[in-house]
N, C-alpha and C. Protein backbone atom coordinates (compact mmCIF):
# COMPACT_ATOMS: atom_id res chain seq x y z
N UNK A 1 0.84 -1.20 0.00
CA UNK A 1 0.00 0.00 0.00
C UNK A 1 0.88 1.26 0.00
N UNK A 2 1.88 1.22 1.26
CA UNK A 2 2.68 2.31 0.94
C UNK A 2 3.69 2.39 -0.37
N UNK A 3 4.13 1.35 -0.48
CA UNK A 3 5.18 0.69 -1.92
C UNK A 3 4.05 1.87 -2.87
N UNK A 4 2.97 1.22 -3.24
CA UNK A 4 2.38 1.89 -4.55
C UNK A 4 2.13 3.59 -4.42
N UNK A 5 1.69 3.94 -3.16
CA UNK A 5 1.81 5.32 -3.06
C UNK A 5 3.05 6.18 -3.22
N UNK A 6 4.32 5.38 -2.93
CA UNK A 6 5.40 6.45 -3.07
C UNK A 6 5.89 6.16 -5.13
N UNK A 7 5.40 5.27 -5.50
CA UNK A 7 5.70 4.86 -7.11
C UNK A 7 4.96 6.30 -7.47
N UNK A 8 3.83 6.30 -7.00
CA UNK A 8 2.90 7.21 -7.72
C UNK A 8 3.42 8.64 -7.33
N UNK A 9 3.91 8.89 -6.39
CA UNK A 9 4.73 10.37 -6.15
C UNK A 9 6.03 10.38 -6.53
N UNK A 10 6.68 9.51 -6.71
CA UNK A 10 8.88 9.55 -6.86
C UNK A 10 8.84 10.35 -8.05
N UNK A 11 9.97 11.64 -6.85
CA UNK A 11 10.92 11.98 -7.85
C UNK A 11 12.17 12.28 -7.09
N UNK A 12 13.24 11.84 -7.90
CA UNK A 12 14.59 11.70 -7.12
C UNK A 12 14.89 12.97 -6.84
N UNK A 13 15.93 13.31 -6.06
CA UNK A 13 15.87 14.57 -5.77
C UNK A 13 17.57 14.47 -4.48
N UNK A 14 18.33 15.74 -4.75
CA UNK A 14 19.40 15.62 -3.35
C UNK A 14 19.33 16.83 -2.69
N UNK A 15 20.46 16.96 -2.12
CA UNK A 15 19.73 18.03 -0.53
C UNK A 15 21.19 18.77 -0.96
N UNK A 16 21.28 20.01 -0.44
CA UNK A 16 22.39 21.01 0.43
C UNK A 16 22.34 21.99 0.85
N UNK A 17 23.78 22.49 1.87
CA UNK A 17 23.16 23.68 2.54
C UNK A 17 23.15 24.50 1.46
N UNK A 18 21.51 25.25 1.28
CA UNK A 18 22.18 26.86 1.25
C UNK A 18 22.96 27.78 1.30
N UNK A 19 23.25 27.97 1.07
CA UNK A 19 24.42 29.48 1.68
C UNK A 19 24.76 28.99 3.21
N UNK A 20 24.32 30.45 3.90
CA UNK A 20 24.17 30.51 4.93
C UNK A 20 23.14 29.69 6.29
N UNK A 21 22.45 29.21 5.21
CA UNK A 21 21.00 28.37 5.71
C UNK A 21 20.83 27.19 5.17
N UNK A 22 20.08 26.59 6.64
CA UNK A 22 20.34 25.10 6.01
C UNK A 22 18.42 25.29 5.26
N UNK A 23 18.24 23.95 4.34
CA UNK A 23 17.33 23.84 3.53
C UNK A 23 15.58 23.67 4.51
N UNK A 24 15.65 23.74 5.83
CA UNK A 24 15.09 23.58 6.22
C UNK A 24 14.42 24.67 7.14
N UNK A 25 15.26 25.70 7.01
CA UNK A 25 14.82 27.28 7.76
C UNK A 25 14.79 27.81 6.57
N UNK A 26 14.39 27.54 5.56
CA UNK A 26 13.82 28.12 4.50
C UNK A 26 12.46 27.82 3.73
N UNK A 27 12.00 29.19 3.54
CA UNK A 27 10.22 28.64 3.21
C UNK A 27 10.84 28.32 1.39
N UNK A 28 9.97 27.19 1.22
CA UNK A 28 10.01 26.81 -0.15
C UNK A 28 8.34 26.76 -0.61
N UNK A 29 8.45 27.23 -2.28
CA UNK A 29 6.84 26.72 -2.83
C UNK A 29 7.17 25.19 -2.75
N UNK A 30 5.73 24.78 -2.37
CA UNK A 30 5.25 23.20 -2.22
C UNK A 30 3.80 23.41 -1.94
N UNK A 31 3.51 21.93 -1.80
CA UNK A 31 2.02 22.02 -1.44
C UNK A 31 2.17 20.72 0.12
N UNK A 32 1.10 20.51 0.50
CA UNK A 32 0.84 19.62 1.65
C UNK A 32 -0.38 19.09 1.44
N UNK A 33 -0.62 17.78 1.49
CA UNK A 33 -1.44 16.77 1.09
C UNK A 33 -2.19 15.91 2.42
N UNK A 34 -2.89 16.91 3.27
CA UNK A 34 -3.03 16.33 4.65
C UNK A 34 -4.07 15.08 4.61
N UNK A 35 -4.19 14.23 5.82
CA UNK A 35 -4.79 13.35 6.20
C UNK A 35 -5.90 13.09 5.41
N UNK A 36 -6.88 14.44 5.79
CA UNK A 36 -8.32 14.72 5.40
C UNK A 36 -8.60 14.37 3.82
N UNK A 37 -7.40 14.39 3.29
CA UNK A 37 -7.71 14.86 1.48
C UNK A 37 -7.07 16.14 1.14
N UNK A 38 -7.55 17.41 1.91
CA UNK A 38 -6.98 18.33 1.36
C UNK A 38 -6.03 18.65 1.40
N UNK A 39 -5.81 19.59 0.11
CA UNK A 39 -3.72 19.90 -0.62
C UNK A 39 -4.08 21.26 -0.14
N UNK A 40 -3.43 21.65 0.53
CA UNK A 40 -2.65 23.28 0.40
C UNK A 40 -1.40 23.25 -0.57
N UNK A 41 -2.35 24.26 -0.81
CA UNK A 41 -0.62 24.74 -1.77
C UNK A 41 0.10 26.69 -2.00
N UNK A 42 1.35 26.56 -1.40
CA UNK A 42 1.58 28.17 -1.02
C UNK A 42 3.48 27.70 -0.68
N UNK A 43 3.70 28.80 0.27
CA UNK A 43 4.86 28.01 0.93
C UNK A 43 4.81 27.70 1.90
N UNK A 44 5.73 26.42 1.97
CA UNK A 44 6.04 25.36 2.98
C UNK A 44 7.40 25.51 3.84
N UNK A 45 7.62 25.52 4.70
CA UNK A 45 8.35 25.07 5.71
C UNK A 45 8.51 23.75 6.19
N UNK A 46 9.60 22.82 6.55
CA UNK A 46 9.37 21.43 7.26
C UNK A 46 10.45 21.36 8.57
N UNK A 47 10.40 20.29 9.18
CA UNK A 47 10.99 20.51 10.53
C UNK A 47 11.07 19.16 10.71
N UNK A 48 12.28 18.18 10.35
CA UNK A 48 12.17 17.05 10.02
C UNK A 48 12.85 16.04 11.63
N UNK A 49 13.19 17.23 12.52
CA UNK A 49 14.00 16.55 13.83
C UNK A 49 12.29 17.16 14.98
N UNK A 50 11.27 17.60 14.64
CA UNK A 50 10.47 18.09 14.88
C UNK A 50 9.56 16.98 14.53
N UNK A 51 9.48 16.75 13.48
CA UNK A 51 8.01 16.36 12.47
C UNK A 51 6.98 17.09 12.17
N UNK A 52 7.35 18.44 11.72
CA UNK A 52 6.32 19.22 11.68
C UNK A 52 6.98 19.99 10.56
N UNK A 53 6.08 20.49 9.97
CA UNK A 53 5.21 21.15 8.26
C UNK A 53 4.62 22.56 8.75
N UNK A 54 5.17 23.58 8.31
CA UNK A 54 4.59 24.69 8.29
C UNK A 54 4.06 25.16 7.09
N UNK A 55 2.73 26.04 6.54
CA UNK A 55 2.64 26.27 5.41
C UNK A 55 2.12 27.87 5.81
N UNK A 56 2.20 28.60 4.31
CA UNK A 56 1.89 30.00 4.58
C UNK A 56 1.18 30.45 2.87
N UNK A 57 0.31 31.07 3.06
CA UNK A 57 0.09 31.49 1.65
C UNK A 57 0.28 33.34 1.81
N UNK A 58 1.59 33.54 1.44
CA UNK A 58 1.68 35.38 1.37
C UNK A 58 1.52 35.75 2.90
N UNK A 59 0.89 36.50 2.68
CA UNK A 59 1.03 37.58 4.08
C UNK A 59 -0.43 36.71 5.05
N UNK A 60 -0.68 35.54 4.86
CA UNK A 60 -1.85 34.99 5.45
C UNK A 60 -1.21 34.19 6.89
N UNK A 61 -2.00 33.77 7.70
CA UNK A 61 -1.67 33.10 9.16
C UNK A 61 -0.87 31.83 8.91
N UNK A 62 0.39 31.66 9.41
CA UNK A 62 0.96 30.14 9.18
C UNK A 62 0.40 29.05 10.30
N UNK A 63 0.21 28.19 9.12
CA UNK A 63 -0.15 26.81 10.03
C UNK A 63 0.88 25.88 9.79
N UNK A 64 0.37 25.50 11.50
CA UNK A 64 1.49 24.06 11.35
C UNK A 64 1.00 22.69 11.53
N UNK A 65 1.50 22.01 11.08
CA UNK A 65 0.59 20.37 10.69
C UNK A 65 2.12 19.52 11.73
N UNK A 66 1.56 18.60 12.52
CA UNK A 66 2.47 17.42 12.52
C UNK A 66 2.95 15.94 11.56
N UNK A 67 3.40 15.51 12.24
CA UNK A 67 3.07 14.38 10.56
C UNK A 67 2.07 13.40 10.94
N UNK A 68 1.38 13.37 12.14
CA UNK A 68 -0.09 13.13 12.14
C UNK A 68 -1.44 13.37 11.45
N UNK A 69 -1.16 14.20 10.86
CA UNK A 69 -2.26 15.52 10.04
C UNK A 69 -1.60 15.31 8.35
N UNK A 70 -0.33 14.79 8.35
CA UNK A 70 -0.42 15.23 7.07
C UNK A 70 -0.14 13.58 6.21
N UNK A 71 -0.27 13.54 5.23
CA UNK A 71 0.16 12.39 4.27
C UNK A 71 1.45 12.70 3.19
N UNK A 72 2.02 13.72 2.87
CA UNK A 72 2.55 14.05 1.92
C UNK A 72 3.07 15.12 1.91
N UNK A 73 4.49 15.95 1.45
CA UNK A 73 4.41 17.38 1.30
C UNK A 73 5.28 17.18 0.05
N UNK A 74 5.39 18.11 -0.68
CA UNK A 74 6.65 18.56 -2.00
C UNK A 74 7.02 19.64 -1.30
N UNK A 75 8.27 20.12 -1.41
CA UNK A 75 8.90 21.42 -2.17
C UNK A 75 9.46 21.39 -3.02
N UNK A 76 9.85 22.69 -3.78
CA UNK A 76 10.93 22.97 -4.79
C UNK A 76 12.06 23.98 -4.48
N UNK A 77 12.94 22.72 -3.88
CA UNK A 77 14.70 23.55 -3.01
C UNK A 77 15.19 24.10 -3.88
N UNK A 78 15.24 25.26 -4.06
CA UNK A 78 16.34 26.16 -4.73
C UNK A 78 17.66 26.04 -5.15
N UNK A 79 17.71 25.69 -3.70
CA UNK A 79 19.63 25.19 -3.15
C UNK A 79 19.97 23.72 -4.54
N UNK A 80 18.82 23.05 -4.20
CA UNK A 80 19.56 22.20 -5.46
C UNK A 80 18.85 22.14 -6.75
N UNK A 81 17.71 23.00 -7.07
CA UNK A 81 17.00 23.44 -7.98
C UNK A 81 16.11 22.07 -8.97
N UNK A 82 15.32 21.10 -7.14
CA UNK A 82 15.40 20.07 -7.69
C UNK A 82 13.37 19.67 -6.69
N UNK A 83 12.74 19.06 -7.40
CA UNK A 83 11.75 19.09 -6.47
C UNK A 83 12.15 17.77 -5.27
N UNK A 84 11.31 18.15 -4.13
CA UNK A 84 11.63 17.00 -3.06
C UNK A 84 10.46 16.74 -2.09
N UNK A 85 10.42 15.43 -2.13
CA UNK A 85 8.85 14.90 -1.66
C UNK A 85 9.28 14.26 -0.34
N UNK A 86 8.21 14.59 0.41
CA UNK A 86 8.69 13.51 2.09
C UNK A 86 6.99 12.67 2.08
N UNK A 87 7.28 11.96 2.68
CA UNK A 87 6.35 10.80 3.48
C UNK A 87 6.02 11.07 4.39
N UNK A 88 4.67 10.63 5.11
CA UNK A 88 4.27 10.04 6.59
C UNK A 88 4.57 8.40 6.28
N UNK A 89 5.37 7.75 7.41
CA UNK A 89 5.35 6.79 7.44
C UNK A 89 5.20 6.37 8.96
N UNK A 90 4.79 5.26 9.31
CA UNK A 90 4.96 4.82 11.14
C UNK A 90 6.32 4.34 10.94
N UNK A 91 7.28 4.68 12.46
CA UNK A 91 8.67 4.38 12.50
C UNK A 91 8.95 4.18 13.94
N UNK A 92 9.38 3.46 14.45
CA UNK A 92 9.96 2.97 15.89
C UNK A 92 11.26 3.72 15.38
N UNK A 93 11.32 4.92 16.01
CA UNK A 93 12.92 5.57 15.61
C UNK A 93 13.65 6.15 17.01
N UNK A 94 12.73 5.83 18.39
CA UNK A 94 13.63 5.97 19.38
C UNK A 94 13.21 4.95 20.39
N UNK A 95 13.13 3.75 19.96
CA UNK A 95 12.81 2.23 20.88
C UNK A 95 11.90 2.07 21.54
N UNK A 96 10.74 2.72 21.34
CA UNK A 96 9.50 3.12 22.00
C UNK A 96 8.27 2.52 20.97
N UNK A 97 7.30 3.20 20.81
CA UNK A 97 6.41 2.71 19.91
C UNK A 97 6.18 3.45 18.99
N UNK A 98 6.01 2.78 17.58
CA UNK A 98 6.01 3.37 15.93
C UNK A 98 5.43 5.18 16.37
N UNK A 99 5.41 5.82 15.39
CA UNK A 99 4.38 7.08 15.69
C UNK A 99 5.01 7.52 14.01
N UNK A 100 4.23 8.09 13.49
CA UNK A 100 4.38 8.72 12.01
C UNK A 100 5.03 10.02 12.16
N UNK A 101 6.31 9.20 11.08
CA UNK A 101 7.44 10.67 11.24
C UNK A 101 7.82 10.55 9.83
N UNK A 102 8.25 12.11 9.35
CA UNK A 102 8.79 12.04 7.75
C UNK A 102 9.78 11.50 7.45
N UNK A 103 9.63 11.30 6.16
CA UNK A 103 10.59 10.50 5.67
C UNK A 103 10.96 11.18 4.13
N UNK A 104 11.96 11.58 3.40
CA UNK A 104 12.37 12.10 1.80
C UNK A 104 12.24 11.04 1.07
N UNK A 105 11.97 10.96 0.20
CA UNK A 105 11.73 9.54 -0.75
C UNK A 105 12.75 9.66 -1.64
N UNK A 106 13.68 8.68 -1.87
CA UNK A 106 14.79 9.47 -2.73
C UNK A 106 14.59 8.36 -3.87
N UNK A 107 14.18 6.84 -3.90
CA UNK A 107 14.10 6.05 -4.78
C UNK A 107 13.09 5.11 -4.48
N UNK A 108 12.49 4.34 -5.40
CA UNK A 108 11.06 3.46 -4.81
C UNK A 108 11.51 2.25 -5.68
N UNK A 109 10.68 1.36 -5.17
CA UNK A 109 10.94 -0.18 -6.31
C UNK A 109 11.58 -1.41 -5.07
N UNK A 110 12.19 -2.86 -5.70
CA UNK A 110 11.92 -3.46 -4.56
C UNK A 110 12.79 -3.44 -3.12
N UNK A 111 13.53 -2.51 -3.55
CA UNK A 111 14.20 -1.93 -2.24
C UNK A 111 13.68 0.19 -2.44
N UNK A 112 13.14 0.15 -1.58
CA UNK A 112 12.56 1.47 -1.41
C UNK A 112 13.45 2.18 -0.63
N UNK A 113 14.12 3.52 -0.89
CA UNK A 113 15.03 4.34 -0.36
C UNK A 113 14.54 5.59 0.40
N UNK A 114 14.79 5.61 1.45
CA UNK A 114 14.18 6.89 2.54
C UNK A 114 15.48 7.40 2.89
N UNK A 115 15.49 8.96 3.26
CA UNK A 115 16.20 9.56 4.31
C UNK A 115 15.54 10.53 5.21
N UNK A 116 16.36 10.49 5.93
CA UNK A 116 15.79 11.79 7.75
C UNK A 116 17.21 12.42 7.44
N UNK A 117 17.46 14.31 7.45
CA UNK A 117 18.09 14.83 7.51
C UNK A 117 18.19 15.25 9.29
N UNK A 118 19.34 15.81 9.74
CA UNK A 118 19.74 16.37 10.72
C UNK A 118 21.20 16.79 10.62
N UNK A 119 21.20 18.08 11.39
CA UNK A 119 22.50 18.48 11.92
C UNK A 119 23.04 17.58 13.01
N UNK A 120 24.72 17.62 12.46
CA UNK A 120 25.72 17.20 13.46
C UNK A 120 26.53 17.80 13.52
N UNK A 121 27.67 17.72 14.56
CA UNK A 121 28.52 18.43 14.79
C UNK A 121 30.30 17.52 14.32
N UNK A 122 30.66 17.59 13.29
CA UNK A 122 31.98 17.04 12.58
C UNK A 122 33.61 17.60 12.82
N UNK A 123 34.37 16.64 13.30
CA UNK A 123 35.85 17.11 13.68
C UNK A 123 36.50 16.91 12.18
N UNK A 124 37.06 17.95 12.25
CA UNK A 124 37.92 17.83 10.92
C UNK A 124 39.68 17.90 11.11
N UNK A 125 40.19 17.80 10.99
CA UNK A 125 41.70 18.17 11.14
C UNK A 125 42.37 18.60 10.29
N UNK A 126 43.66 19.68 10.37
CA UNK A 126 43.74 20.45 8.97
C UNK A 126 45.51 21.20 9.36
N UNK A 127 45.68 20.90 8.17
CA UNK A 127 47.51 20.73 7.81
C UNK A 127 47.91 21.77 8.45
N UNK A 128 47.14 23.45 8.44
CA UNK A 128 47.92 24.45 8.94
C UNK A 128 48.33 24.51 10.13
N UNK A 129 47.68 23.47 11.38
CA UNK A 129 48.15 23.56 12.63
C UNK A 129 48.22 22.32 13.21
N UNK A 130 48.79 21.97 14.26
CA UNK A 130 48.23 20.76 15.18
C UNK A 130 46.70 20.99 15.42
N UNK A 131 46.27 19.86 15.58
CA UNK A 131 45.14 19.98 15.91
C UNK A 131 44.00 19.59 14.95
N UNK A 132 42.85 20.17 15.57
CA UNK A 132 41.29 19.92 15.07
C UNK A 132 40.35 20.90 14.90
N UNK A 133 39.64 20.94 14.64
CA UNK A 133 38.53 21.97 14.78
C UNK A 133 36.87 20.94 13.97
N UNK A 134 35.61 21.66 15.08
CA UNK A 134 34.47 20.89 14.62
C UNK A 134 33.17 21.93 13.81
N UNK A 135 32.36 21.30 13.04
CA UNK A 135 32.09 22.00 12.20
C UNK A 135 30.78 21.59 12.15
N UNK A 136 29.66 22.37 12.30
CA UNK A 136 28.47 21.67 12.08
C UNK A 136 28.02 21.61 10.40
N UNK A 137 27.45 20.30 10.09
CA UNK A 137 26.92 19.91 8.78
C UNK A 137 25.77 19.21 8.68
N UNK A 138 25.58 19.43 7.80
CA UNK A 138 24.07 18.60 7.28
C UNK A 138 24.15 17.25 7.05
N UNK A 139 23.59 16.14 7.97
CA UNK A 139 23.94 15.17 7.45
C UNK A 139 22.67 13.94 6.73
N UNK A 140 22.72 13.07 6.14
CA UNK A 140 21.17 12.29 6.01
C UNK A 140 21.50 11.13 6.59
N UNK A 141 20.08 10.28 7.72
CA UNK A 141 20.41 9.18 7.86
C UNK A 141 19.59 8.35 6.87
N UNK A 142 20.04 7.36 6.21
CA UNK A 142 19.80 6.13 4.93
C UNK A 142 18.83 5.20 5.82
N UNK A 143 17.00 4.96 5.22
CA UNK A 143 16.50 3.76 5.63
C UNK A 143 16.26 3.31 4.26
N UNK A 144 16.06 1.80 4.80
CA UNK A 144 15.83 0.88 3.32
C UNK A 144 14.41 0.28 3.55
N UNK A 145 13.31 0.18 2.98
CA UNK A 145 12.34 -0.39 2.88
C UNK A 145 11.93 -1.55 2.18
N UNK A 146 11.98 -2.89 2.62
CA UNK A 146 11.49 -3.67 1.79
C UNK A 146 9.95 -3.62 1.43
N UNK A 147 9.50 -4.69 0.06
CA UNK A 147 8.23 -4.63 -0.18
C UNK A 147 7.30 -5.22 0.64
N UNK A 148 7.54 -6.14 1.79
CA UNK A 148 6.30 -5.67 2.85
C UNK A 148 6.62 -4.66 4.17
N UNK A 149 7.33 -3.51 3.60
CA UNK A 149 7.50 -2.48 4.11
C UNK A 149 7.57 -2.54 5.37
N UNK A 150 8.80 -3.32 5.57
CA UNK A 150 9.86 -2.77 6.84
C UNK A 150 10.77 -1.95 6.70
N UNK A 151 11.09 -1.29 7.42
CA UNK A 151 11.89 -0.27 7.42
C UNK A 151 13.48 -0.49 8.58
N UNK A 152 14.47 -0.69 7.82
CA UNK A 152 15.51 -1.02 8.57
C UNK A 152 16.52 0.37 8.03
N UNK A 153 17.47 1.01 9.05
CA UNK A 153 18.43 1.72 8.82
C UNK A 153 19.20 1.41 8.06
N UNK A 154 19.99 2.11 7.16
CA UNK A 154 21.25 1.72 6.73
C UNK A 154 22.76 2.58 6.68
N UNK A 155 23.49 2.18 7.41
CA UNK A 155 24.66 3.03 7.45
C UNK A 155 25.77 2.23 7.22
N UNK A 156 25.89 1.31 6.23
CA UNK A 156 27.01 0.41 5.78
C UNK A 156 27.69 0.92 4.99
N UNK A 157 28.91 -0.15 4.42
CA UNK A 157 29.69 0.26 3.66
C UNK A 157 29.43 -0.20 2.06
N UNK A 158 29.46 -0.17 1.62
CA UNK A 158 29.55 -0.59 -0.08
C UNK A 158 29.50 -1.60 -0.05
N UNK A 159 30.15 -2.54 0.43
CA UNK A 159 30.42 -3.93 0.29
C UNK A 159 28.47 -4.60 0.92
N UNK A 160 28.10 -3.72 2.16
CA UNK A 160 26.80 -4.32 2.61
C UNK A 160 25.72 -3.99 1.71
N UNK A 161 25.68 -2.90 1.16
CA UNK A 161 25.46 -2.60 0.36
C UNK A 161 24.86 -3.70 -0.89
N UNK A 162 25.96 -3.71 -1.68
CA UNK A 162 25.82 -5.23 -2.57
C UNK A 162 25.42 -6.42 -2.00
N UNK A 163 25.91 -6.80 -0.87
CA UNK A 163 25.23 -7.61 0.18
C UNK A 163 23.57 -7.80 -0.55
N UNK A 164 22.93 -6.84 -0.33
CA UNK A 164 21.60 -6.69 -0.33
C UNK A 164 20.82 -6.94 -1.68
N UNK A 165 21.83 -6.80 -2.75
CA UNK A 165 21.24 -6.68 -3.85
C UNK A 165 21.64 -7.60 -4.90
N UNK A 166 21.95 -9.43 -3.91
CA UNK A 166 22.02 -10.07 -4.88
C UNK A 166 21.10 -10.68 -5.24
N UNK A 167 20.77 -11.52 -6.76
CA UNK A 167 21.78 -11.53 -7.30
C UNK A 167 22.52 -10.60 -8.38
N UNK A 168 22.20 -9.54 -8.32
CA UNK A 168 22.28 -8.85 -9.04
C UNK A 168 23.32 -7.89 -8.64
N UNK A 169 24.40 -7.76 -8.04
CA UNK A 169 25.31 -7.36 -6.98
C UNK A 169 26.16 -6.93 -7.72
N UNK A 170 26.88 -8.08 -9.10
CA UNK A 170 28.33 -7.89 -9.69
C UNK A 170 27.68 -6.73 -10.96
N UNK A 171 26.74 -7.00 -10.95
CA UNK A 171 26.13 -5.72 -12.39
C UNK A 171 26.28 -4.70 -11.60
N UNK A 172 25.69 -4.48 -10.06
CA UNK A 172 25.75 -2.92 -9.45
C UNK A 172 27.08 -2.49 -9.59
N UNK A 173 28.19 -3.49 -9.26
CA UNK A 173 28.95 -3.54 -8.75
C UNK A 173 29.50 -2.40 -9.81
N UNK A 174 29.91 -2.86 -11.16
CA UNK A 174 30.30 -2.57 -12.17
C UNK A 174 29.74 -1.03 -12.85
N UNK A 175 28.31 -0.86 -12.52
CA UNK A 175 28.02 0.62 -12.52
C UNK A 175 28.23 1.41 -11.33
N UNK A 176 28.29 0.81 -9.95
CA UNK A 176 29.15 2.03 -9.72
C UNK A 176 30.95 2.50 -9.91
N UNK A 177 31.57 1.31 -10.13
CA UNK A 177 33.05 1.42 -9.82
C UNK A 177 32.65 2.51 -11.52
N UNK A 178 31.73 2.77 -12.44
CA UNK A 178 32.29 2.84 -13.96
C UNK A 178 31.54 4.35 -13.38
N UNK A 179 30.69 4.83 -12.71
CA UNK A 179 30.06 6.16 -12.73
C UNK A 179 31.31 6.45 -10.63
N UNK A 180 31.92 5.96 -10.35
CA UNK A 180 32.59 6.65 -9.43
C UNK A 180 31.49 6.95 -8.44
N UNK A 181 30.49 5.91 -8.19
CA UNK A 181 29.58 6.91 -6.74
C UNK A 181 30.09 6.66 -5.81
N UNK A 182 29.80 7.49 -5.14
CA UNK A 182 29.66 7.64 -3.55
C UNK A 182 28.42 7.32 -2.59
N UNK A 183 28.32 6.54 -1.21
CA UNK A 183 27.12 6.17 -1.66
C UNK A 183 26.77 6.49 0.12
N UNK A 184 28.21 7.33 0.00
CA UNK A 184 27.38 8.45 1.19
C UNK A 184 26.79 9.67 1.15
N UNK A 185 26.76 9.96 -0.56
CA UNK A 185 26.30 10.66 -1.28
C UNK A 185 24.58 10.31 -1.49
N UNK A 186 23.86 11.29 -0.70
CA UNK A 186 22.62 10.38 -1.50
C UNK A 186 22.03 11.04 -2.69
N UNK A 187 22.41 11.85 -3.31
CA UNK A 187 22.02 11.91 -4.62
C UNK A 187 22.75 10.22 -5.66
N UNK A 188 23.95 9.95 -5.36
CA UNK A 188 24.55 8.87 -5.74
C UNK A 188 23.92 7.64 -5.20
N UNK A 189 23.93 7.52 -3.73
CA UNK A 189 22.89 5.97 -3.59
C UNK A 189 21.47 6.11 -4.12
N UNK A 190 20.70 7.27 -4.15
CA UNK A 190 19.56 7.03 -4.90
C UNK A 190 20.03 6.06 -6.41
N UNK A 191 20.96 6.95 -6.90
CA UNK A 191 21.26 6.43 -8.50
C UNK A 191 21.67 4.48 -8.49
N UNK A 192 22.31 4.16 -7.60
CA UNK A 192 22.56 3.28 -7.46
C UNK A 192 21.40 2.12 -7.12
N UNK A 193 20.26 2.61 -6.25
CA UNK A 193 19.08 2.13 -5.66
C UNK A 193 18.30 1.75 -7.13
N UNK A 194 18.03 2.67 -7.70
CA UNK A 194 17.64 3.01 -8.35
C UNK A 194 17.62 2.02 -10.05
N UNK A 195 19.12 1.76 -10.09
CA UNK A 195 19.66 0.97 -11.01
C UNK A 195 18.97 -0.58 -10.42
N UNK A 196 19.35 -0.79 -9.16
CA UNK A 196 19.37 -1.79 -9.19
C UNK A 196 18.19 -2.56 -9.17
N UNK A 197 16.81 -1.63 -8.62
CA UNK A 197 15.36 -1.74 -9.01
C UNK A 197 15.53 -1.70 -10.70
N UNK A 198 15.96 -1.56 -11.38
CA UNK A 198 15.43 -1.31 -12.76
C UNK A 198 15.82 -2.51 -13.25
N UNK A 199 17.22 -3.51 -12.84
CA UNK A 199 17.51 -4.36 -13.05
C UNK A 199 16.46 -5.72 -12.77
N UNK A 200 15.90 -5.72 -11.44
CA UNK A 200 15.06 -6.37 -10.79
C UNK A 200 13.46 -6.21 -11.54
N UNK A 201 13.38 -5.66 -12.52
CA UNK A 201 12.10 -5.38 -12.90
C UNK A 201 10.97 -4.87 -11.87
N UNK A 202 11.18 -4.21 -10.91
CA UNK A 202 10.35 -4.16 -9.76
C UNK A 202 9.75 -2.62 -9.62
């Protein structure tokens, strides 16, 4: 049920900061597709460590939806001049019980591709001095959905990766070593996801 609803919305799509701002303290045009049936459509705001959807049409009162209220939102991010769709899905995401939280849809088919964005805070180290310095960045965490839609994390390496996608593993294998992804890249693991549903006929 969910499988066919996100077929019917996918469009791939990747994330970055803004400038100065991350993509998420910024109002974008989109619409919101709540519970009830009805679409607003104006600009959107989302709040994805929140679960909450702000929308505004012009100089009118902003409302805010949780992801209880809503089924669906788009925007169209500037920053990567690309449209980007999130989900309500139910998720056990802090060991407690499921509750519907968003999700970005980055690829669909028989491995279905989700991410949750959040800030972290990153040590870097750097030639001009001893030492370190930490840096906050945008980061995505990777879930994988199978087709009776479980939802398991993924933060592996390449190798687990292929793991997952045999038998069809040494063909991935071969488009990514020939396109160079990265597949902590998720504009790149979508592409990769992506391939390997197309291979699978799914």
């Amino acid at each position: 049920m969910i499988i066919r609803s996100l077929c019917f919305f996918l469009i791939i799509s990747t994330t970055a900061a803004h400038a100065q701002k991350w993509p998420f303290e910024l109002w974008h045009d989109g619409k919101i597709v709540l519970q009830s049936g009805d679409t607003l459509k104006g600009f959107v705001k989302y709040d994805l460590q929140q679960d909450m959807v702000q929308f505004n049409i012009k100089d009118k009162v902003i409302e805010t939806f949780t992801a209880r209220k809503v089924l669906f939102f788009e925007i169209f991010d500037t920053s990567v001049h690309k449209y980007r769709q999130f989900f309500t899905i139910p998720y056990n995401i802090n060991g407690g019980y499921s509750a519907p939280i968003f999700f970005e849809l980055l690829a669909v088919g028989k491995i279905t591709l989700l991410a949750r964005e959040a800030l972290e805070y990153k040590t870097y180290n750097t030639p001009y001095y001893v030492g370190s310095y930490s840096r906050l960045v945008l980061v995505n965490k990777f879930f994988l959905m199978d087709q009776k839609e479980n939802i398991t994390t993924f933060n592996g390496t390449r190798e687990d990766l292929l793991d997952l996608m045999e038998p069809k593993s040494e063909e991935v294998r071969k488009y990514m070593k020939e396109n160079h992804f990265d597949i902590t890249d998720k504009y790149d693991l979508a592409k990769v996801v992506d391939y390997y549903n197309s291979l699978t006929g799914i």
